[in-house]
N, C-alpha and C. Protein backbone atom coordinates (compact mmCIF):
# COMPACT_ATOMS: atom_id res chain seq x y z
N UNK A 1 0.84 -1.18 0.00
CA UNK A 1 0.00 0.00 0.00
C UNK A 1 0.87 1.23 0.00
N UNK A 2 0.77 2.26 -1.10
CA UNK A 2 1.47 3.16 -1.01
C UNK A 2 0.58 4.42 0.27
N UNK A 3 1.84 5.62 0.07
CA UNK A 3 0.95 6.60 1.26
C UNK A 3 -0.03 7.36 -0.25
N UNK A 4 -1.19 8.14 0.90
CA UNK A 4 -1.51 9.15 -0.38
C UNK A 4 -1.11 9.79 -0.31
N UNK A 5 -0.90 10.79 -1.69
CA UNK A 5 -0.06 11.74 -2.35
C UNK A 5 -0.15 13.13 -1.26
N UNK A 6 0.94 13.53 -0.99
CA UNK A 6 0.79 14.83 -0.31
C UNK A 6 0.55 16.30 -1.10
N UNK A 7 -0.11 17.13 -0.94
CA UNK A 7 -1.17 18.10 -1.18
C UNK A 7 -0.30 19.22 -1.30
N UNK A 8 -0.06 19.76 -1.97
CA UNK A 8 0.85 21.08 -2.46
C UNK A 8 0.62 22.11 -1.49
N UNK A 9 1.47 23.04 -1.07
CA UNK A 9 1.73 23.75 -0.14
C UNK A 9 1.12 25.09 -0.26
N UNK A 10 0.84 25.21 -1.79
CA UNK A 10 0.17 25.92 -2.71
C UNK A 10 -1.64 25.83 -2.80
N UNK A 11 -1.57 24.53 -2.38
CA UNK A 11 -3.38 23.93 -2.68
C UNK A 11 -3.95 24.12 -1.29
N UNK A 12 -3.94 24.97 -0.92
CA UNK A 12 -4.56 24.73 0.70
C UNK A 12 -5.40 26.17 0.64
N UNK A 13 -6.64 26.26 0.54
CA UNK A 13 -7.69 26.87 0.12
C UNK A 13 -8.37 27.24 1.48
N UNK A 14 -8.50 26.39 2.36
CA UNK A 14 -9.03 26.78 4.05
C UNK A 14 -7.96 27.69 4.55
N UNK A 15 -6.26 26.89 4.21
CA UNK A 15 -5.58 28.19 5.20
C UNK A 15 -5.24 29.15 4.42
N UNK A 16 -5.28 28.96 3.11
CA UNK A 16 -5.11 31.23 2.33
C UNK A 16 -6.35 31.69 2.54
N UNK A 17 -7.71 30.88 2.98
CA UNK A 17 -8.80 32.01 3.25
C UNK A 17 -8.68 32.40 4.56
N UNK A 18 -7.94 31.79 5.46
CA UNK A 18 -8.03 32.44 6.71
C UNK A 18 -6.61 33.54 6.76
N UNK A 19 -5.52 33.18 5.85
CA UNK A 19 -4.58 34.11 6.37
C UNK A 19 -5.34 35.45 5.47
N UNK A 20 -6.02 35.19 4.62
CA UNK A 20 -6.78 36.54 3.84
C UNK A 20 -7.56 37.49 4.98
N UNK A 21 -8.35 36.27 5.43
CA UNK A 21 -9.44 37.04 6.57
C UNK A 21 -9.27 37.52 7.27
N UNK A 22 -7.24 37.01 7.96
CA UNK A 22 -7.03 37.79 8.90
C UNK A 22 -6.59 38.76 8.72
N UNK A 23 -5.97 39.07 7.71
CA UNK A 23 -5.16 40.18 7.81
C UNK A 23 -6.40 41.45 6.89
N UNK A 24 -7.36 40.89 6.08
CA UNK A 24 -8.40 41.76 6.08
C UNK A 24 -9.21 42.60 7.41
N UNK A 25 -9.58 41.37 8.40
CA UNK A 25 -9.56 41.96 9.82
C UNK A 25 -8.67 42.73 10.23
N UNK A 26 -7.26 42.68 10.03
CA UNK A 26 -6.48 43.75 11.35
C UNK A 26 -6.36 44.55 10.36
N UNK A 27 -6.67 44.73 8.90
CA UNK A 27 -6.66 46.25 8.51
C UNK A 27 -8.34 46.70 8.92
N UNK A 28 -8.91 46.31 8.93
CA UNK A 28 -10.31 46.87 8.66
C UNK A 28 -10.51 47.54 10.23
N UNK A 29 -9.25 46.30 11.01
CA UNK A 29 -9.31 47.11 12.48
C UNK A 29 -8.54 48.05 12.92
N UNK A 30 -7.39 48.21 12.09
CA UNK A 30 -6.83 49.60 11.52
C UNK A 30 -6.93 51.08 11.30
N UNK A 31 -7.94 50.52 10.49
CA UNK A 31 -8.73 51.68 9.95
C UNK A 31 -10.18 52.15 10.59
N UNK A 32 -10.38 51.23 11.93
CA UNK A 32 -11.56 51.97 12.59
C UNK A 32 -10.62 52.68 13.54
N UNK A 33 -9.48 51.90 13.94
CA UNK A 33 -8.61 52.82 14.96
C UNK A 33 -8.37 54.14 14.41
N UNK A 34 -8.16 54.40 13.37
CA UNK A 34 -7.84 55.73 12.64
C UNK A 34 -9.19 56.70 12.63
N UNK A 35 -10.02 55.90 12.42
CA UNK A 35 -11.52 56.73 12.50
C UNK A 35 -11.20 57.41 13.84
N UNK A 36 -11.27 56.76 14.69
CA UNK A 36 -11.76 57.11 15.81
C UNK A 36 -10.59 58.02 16.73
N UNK A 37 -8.80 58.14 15.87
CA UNK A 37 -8.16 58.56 16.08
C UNK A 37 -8.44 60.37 15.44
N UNK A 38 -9.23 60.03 14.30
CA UNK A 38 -9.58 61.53 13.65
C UNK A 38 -10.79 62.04 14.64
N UNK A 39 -11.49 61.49 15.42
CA UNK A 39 -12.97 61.81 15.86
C UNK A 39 -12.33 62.90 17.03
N UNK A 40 -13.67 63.23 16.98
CA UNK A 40 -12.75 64.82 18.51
C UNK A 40 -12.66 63.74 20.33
N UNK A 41 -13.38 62.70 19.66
CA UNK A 41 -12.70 61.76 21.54
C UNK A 41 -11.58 60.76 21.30
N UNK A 42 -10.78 60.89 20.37
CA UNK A 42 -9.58 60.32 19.23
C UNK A 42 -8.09 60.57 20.63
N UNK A 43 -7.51 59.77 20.90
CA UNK A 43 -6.76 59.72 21.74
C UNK A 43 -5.43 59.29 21.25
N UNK A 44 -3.77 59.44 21.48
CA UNK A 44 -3.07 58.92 20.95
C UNK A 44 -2.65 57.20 21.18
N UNK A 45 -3.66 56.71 21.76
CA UNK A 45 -3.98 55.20 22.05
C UNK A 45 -4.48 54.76 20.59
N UNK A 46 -5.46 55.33 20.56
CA UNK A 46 -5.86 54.71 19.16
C UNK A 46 -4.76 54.80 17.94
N UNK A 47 -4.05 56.30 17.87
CA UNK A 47 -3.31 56.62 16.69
C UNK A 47 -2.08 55.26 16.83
N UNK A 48 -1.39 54.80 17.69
CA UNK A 48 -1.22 53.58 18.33
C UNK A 48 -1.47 51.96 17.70
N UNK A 49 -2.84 52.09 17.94
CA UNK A 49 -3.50 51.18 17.71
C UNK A 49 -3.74 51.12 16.21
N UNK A 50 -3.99 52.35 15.67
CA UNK A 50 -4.24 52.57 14.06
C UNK A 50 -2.75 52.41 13.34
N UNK A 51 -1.85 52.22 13.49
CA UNK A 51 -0.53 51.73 13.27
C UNK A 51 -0.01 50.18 13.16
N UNK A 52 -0.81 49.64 14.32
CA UNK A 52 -0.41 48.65 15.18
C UNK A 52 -0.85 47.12 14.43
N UNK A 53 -2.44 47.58 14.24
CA UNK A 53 -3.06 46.29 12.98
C UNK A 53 -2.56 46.54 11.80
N UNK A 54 -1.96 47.14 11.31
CA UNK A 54 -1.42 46.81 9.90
C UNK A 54 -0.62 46.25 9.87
N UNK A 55 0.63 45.53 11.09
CA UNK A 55 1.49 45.23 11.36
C UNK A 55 1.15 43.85 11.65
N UNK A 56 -0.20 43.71 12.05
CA UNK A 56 -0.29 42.33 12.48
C UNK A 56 -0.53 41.78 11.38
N UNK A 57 -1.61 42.50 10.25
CA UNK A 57 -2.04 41.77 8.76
C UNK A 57 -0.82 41.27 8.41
N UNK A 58 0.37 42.00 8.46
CA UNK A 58 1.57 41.55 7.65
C UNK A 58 2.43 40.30 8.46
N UNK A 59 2.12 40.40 9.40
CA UNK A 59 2.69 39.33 10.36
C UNK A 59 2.52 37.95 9.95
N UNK A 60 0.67 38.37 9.74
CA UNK A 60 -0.48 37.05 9.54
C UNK A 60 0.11 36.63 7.79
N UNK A 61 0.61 37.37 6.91
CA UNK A 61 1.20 37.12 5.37
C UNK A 61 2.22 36.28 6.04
N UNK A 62 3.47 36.75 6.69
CA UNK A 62 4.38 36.76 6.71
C UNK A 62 4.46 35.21 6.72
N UNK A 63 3.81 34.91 8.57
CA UNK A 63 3.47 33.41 8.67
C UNK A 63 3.10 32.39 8.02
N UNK A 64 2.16 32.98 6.40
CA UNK A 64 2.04 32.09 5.77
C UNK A 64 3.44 31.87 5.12
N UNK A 65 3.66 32.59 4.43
CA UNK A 65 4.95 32.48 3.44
C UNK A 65 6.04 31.74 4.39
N UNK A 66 6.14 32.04 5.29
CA UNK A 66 7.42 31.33 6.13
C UNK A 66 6.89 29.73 6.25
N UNK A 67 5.57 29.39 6.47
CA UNK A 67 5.39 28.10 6.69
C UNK A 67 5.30 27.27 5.16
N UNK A 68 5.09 27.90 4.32
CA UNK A 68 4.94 27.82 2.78
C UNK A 68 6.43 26.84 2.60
N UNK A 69 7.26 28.01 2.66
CA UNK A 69 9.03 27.33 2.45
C UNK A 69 9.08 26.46 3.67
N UNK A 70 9.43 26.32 4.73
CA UNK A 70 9.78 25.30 6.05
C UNK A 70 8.50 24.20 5.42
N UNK A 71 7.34 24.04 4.99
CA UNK A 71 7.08 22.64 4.08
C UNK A 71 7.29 22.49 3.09
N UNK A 72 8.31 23.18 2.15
CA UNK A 72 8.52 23.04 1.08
C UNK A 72 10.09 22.35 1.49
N UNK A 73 10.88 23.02 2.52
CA UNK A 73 12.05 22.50 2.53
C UNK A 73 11.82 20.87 3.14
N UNK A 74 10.93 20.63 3.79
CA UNK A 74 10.48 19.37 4.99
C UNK A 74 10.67 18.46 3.86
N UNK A 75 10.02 18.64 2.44
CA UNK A 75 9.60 17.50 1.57
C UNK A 75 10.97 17.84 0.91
N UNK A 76 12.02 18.96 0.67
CA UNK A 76 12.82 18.15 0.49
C UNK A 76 13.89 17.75 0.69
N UNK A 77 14.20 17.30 1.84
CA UNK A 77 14.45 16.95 2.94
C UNK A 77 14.31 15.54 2.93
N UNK A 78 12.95 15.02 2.81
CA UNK A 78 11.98 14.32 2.43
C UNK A 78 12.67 12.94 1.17
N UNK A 79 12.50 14.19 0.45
CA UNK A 79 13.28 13.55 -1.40
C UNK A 79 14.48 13.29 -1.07
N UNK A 80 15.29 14.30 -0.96
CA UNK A 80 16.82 13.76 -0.60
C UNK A 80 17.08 12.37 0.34
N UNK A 81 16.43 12.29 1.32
CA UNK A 81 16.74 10.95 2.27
C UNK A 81 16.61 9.98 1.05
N UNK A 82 15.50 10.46 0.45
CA UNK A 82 14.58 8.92 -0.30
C UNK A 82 15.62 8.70 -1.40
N UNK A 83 16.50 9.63 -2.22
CA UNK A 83 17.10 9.54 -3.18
C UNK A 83 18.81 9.51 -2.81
N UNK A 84 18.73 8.82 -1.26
CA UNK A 84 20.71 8.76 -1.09
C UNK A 84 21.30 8.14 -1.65
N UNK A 85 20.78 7.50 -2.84
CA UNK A 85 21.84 6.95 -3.73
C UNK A 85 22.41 7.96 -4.59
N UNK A 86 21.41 8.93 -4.85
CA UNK A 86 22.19 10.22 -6.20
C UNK A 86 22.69 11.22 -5.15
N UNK A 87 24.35 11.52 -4.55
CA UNK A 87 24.26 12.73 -3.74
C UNK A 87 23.88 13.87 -4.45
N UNK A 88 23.52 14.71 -4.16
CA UNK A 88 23.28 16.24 -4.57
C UNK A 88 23.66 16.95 -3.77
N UNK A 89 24.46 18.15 -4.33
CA UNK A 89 24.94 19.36 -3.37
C UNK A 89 23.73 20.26 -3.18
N UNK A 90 23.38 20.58 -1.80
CA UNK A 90 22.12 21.30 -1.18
C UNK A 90 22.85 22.69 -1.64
N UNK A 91 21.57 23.85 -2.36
CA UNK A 91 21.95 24.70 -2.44
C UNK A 91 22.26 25.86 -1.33
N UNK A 92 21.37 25.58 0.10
CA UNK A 92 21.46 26.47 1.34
C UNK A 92 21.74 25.21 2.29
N UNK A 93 22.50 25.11 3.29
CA UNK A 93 22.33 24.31 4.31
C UNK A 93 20.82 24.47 5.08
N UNK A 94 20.40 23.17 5.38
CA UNK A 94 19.16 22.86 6.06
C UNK A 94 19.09 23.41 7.64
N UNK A 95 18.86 24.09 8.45
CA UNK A 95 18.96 24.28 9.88
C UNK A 95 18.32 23.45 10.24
N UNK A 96 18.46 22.98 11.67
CA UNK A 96 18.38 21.62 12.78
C UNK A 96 17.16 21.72 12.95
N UNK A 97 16.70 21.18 12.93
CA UNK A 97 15.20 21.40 13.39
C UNK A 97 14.86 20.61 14.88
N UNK A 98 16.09 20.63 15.39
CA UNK A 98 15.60 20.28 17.60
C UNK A 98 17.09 20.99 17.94
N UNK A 99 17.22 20.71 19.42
CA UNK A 99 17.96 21.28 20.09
C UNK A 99 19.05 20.45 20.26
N UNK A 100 20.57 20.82 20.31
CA UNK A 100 20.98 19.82 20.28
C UNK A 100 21.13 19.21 21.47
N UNK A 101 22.27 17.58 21.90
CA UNK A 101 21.90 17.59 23.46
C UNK A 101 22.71 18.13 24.12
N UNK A 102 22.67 18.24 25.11
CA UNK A 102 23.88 19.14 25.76
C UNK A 102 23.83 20.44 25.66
N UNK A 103 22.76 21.05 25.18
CA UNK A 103 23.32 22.56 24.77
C UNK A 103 22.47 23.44 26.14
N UNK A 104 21.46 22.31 26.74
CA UNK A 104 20.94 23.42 27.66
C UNK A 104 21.06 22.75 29.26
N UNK A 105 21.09 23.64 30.12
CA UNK A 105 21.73 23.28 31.74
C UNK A 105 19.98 21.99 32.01
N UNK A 106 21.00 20.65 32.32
CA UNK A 106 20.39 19.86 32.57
C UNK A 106 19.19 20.09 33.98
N UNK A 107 18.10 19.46 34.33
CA UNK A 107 17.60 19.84 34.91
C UNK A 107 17.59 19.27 36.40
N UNK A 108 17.80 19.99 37.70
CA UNK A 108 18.03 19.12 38.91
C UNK A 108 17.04 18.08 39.33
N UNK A 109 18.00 16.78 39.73
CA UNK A 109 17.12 15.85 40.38
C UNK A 109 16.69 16.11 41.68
N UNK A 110 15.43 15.42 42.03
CA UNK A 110 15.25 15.36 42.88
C UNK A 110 15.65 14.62 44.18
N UNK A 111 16.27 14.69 45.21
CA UNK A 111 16.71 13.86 46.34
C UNK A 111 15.43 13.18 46.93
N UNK A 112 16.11 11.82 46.75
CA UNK A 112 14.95 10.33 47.23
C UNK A 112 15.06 10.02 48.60
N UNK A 113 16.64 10.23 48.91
CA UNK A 113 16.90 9.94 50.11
C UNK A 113 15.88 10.45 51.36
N UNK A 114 15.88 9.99 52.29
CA UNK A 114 14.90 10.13 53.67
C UNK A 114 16.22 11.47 54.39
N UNK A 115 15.87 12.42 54.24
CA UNK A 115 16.46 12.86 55.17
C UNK A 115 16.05 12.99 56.84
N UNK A 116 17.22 12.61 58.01
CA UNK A 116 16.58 12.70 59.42
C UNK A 116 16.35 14.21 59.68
N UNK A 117 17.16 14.85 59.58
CA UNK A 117 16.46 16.42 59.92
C UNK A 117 15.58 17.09 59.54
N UNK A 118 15.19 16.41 58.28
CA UNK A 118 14.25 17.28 57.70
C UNK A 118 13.18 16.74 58.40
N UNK A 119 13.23 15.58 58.64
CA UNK A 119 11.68 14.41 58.66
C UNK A 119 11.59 14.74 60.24
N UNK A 120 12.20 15.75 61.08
CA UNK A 120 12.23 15.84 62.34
C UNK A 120 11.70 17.60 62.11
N UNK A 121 12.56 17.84 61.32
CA UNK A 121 11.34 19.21 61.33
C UNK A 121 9.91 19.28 60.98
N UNK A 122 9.88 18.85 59.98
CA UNK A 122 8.53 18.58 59.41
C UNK A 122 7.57 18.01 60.42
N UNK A 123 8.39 17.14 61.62
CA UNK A 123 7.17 16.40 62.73
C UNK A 123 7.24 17.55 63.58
N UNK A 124 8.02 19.03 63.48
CA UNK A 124 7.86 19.52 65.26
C UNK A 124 6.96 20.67 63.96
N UNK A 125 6.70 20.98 63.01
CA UNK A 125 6.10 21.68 62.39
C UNK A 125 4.68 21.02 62.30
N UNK A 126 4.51 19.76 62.07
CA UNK A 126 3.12 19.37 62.41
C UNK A 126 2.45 19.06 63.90
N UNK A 127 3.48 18.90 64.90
CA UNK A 127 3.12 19.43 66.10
C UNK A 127 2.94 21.22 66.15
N UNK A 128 3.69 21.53 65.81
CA UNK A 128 2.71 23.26 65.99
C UNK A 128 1.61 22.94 65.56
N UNK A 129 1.22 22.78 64.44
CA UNK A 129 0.18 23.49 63.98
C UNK A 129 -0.85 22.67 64.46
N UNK A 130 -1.03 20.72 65.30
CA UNK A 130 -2.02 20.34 66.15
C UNK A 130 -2.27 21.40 67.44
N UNK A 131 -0.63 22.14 68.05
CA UNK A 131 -1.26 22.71 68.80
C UNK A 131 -1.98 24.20 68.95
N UNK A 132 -2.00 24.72 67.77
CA UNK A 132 -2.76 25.84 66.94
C UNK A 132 -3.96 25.75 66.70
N UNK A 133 -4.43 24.32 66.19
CA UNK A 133 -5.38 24.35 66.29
C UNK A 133 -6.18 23.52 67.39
N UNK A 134 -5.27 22.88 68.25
CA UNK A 134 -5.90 22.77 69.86
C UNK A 134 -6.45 24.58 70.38
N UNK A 135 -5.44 25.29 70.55
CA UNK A 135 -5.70 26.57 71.20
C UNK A 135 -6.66 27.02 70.82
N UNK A 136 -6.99 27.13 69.27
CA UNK A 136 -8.28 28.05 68.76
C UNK A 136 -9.25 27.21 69.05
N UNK A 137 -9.34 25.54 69.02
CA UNK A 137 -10.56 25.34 69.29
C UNK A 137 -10.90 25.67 71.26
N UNK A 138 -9.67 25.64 71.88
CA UNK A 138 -10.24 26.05 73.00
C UNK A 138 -11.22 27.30 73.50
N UNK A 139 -10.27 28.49 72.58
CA UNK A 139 -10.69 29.68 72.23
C UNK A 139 -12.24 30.25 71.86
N UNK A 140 -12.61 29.00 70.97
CA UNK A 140 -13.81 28.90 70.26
C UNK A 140 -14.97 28.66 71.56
N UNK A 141 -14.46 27.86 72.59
CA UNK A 141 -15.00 27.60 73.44
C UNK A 141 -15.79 25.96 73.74
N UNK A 142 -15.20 25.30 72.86
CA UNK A 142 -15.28 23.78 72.53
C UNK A 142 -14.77 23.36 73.32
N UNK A 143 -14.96 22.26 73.72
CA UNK A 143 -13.88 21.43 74.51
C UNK A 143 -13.23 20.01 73.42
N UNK A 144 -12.48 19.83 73.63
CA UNK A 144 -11.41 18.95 72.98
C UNK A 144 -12.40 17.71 72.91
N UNK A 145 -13.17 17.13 73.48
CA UNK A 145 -13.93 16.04 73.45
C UNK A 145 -15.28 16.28 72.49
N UNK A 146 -15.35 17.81 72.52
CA UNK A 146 -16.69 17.59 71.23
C UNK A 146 -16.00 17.80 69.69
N UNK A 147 -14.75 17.91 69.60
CA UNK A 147 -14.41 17.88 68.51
C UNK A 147 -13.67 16.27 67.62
N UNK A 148 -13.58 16.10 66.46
CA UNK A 148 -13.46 15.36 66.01
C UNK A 148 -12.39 15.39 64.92
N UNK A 149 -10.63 14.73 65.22
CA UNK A 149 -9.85 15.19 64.28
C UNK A 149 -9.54 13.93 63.21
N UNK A 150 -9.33 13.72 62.38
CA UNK A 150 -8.49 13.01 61.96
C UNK A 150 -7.10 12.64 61.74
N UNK A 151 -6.12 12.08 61.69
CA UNK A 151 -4.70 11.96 61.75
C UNK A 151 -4.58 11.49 60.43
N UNK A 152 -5.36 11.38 59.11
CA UNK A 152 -4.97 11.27 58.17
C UNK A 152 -5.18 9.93 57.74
């Protein structure tokens, strides 16, 4: 069974209508910022803001075109593995696409060991706080026998 054919990077009709829509949106939201930057309650927030979406429309292009090439290079990438019998000289080197190992500060383990001091603080710290809340319930005016604790 072969795979099915993969779909041109070019043929994708759902995502150029949305990178259209969007960047039709952040001008159209652009240009109300500018309205409202000309209006007499027009603030330099908006003039701001009326700057600001045109920047994103182009962002929203940009992203396509950048993902356009990075799947255009993937497949071939792709071809080359499939064709290592013919070498070919790559016209740009390919960048890594992960991290390499070693390159970032490993992350600390955690200690398994039982420590005694700690496991001795931790018991005179859960003795405070039984007798914290002995005191307040005395406080409350309870007596120790109408209350009901659990130990877990």
């Amino acid at each position: 069974m072969s795979a099915p054919p993969r779909r041109s990077a070019h043929n994708r009709p759902a995502l150029i209508a949305l990178v259209i829509v969007a960047a039709l949106g952040c001008l159209a939201l652009g240009w109300w910022q500018w309205q409202r930057f000309e209006s007499s309650s027009g603030t330099g927030q908006n003039l701001g803001y009326a700057l600001q979406w045109p920047l994103f429309a182009g962002f929203a292009v940009f992203a396509y075109f950048r993902f356009v090439r990075l799947e255009r290079e993937s497949e071939a990438g792709d071809n080359q593995a499939q064709a290592a019998a013919k070498p070919r000289r790559a016209s740009k080197p390919v960048a890594p696409r992960e991290i390499p190992e070693g390159l970032l500060p490993e992350r600390p383990k955690a200690v398994r060991a039982e420590d005694p001091v700690l496991a001795e603080y931790n018991k005179y710290l859960a003795q405070l706080h039984a007798n914290d809340i002995d005191q307040q319930v005395r406080e409350a005016g309870q007596g120790a026998r109408d209350t009901e604790r659990s130990a877990g």
